[in-house]
N, C-alpha and C. Protein backbone atom coordinates (compact mmCIF):
# COMPACT_ATOMS: atom_id res chain seq x y z
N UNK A 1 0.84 -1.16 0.00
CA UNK A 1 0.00 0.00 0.00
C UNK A 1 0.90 1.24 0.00
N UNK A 2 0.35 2.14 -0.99
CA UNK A 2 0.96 3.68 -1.35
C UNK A 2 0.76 4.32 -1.18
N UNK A 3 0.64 5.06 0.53
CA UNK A 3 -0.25 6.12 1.16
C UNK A 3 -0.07 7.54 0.37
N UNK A 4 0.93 7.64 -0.11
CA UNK A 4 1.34 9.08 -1.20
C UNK A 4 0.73 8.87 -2.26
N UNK A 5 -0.06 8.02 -2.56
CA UNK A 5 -0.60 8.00 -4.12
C UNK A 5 -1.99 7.71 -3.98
N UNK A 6 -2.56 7.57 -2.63
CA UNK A 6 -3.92 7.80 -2.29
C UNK A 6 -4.44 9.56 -2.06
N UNK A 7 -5.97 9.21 -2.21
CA UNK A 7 -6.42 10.54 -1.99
C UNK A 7 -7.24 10.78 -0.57
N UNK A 8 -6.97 11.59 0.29
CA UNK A 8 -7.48 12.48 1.28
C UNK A 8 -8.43 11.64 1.57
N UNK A 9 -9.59 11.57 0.55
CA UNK A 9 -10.61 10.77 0.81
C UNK A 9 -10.25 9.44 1.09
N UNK A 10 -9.66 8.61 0.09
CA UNK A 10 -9.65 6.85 0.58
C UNK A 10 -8.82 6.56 1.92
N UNK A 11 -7.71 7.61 2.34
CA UNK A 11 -6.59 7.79 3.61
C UNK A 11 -7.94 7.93 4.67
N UNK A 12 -8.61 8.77 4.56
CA UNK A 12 -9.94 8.60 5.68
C UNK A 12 -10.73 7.25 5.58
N UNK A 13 -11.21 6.46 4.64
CA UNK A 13 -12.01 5.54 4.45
C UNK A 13 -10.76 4.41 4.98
N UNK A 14 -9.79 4.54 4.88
CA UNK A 14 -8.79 3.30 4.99
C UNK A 14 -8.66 3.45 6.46
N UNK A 15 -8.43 4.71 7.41
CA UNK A 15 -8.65 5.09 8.42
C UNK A 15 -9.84 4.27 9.16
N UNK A 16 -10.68 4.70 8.81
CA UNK A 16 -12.39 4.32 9.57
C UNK A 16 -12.31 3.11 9.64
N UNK A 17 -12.17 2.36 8.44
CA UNK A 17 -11.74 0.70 8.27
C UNK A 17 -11.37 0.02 9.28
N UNK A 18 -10.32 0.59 9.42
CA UNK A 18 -8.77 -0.39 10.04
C UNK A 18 -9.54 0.29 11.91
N UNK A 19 -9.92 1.73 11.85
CA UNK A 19 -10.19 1.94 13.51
C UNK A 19 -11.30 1.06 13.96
N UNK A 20 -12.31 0.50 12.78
CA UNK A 20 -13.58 -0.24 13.34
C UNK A 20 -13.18 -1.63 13.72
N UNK A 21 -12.35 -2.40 12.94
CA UNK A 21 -11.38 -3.48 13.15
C UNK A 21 -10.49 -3.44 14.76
N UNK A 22 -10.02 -2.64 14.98
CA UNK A 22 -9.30 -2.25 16.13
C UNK A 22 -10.16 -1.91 17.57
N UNK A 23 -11.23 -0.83 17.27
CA UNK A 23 -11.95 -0.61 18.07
C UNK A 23 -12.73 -1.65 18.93
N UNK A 24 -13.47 -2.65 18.61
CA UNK A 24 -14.12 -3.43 18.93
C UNK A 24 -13.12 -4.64 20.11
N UNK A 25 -11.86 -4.96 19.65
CA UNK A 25 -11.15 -5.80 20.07
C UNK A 25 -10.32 -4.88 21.58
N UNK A 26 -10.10 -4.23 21.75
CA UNK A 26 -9.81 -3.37 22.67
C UNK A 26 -8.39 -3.13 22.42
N UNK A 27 -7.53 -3.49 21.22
CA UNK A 27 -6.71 -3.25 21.14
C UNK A 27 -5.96 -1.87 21.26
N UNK A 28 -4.56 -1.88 21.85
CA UNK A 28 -4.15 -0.37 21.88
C UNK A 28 -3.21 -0.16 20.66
N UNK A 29 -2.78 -1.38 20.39
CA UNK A 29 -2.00 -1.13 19.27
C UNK A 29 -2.42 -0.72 17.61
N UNK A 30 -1.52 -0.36 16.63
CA UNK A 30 -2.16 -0.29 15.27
C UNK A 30 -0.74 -0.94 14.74
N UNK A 31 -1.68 -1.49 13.55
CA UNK A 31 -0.90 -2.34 12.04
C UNK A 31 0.15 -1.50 11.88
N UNK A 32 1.37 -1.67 11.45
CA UNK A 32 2.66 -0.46 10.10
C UNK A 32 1.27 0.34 9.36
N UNK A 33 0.37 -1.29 8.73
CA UNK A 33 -0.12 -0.13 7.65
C UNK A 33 -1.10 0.68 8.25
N UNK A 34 -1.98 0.74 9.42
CA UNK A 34 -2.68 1.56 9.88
C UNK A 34 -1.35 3.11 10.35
N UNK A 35 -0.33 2.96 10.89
CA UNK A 35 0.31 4.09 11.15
C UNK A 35 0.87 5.04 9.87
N UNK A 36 0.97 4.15 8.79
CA UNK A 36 1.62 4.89 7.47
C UNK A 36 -0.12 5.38 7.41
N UNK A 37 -0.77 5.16 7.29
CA UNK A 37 -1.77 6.04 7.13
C UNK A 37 -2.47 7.41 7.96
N UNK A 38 -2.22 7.24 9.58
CA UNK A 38 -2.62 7.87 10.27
C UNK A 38 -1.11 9.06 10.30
N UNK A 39 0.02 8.66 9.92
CA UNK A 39 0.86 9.65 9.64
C UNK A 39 0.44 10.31 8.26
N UNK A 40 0.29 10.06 6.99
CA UNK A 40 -0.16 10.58 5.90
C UNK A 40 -0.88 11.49 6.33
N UNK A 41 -1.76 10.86 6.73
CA UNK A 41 -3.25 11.89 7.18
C UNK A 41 -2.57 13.14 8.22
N UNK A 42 -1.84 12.74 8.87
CA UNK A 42 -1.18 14.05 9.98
C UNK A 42 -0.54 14.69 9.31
N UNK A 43 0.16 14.34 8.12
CA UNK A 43 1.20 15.70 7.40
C UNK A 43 0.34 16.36 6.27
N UNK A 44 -0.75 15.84 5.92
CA UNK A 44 -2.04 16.27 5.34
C UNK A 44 -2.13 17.21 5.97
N UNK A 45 -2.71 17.21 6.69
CA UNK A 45 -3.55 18.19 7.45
C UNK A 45 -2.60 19.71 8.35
N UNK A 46 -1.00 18.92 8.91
CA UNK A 46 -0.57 19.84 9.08
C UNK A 46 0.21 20.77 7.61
N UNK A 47 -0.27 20.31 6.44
CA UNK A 47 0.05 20.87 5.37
C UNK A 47 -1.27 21.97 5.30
N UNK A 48 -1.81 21.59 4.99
CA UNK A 48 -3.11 22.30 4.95
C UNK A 48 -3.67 23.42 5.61
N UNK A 49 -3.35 23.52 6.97
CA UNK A 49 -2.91 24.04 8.50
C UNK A 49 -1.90 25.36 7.85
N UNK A 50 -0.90 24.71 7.48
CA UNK A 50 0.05 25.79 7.25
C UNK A 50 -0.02 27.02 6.10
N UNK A 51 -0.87 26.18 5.08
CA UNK A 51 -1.27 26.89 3.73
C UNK A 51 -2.34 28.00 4.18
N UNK A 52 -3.08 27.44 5.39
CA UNK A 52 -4.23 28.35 5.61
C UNK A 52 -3.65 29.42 6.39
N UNK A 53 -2.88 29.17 7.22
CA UNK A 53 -2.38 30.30 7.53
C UNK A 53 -1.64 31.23 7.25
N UNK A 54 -0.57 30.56 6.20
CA UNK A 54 0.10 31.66 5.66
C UNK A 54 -0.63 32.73 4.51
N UNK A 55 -1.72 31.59 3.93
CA UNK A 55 -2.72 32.60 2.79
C UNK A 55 -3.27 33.73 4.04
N UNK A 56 -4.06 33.53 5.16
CA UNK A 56 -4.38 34.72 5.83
C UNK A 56 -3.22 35.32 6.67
N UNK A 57 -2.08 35.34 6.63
CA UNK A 57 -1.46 36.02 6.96
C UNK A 57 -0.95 36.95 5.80
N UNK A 58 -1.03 36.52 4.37
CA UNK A 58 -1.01 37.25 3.69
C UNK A 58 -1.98 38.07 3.17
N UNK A 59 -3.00 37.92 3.59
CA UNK A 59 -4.14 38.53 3.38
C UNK A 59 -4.33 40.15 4.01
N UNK A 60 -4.02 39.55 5.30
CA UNK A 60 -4.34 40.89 6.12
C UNK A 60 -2.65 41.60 6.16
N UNK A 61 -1.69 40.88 5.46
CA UNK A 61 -0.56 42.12 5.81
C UNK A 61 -0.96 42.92 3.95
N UNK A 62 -1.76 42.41 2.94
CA UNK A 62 -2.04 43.26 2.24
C UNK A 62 -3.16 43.83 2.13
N UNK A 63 -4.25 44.28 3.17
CA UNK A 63 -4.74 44.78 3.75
C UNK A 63 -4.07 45.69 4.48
N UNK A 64 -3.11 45.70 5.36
CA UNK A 64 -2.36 46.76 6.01
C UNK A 64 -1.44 47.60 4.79
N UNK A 65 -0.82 46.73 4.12
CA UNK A 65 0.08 47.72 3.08
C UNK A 65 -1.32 48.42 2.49
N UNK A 66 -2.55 48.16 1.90
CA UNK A 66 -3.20 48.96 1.03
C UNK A 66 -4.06 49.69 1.96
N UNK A 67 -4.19 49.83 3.32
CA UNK A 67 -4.73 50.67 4.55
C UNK A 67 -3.44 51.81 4.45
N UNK A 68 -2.28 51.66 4.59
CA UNK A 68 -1.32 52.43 4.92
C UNK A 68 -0.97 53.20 3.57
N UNK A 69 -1.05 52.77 2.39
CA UNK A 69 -0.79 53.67 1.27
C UNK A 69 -2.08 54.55 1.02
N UNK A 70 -3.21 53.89 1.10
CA UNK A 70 -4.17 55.10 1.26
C UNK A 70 -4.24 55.99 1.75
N UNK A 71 -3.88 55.71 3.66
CA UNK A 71 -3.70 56.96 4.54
C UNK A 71 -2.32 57.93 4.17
N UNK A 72 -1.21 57.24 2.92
CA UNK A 72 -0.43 58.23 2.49
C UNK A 72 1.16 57.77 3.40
N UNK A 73 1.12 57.12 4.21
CA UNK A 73 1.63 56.68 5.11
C UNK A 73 2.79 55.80 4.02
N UNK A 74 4.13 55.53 4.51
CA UNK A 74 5.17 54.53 3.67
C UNK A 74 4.67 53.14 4.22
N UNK A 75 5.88 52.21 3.61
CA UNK A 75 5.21 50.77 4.22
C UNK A 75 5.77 51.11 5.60
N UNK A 76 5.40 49.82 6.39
CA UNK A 76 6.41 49.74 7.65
C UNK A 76 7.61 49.16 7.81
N UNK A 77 7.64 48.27 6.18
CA UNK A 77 8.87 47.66 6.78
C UNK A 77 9.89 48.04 5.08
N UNK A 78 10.71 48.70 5.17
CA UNK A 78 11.57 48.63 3.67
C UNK A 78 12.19 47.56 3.01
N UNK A 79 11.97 47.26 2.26
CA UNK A 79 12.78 46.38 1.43
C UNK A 79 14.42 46.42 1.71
N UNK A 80 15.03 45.42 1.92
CA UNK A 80 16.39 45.56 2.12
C UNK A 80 16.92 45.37 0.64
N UNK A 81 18.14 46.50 0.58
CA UNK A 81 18.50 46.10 -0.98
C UNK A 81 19.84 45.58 -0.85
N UNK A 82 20.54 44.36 -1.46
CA UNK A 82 21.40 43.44 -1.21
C UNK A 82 22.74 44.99 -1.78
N UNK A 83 22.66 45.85 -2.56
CA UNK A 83 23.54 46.37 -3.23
C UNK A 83 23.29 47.33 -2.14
N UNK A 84 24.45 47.66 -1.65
CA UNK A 84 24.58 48.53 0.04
C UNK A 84 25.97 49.43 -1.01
N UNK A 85 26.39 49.02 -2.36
CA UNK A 85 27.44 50.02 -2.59
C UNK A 85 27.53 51.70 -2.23
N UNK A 86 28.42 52.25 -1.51
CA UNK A 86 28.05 54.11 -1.56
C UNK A 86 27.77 54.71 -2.93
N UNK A 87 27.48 55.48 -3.07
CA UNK A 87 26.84 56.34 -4.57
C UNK A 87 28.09 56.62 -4.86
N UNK A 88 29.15 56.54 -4.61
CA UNK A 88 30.86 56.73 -5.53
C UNK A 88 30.60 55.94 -5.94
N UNK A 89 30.64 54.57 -5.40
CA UNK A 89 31.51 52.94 -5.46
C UNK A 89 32.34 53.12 -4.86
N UNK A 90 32.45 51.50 -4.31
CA UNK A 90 34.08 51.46 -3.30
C UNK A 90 35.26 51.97 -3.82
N UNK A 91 35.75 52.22 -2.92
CA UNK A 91 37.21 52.72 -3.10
C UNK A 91 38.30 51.96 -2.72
N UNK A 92 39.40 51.73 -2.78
CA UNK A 92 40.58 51.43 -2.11
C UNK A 92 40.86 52.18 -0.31
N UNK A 93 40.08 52.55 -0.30
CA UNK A 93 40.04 53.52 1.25
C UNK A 93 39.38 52.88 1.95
N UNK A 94 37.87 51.77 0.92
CA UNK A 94 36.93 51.64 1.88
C UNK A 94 37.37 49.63 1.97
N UNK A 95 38.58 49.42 2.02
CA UNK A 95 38.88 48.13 1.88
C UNK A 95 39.54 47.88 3.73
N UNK A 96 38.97 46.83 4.50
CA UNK A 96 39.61 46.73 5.56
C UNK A 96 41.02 45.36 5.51
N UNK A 97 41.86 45.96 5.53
CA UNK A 97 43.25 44.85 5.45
C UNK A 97 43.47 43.49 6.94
């Protein structure tokens, strides 16, 4: 069994399965293949988890950038620019030995 090549849905139905099998017997333990599934299903979901939050975290920080350019206001945070050269260019002065 190929828990990465199942879908969301059959990982739940294979789930319910294997817990009704288990449940009844009082067992505490689970099958390999019941845990490759109940892990699938956990990085599922903490995938999912993470997508949702970072989409609303992006949501409302562009909500704040388009609140703050309306009120006329700059962003809050500047872009860092990797090119830090001075408006000469370096010099031989600005070299530490």
């Amino acid at each position: 069994m190929n828990v990465k090549d199942m879908t969301t849905e059959q990982l739940r139905n294979a789930d319910a399965e294997m817990m009704a099998l288990v449940a009844p017997s009082g067992l505490r333990s689970l099958t390999p293949e019941h845990c490759m599934v109940k892990a699938e299903l956990g990085r599922r979901t903490a995938e999912e988890r993470t997508r949702q939050t970072r989409s609303q975290a992006g949501r409302k920080g562009a909500a704040t950038r388009a609140r703050r350019e309306a009120a006329g206001l700059p962003p809050k945070r500047r872009g860092f620019s990797l090119d830090n050269a001075p408006a000469g260019g370096w010099t031989d002065a600005d070299r530490v030995s």
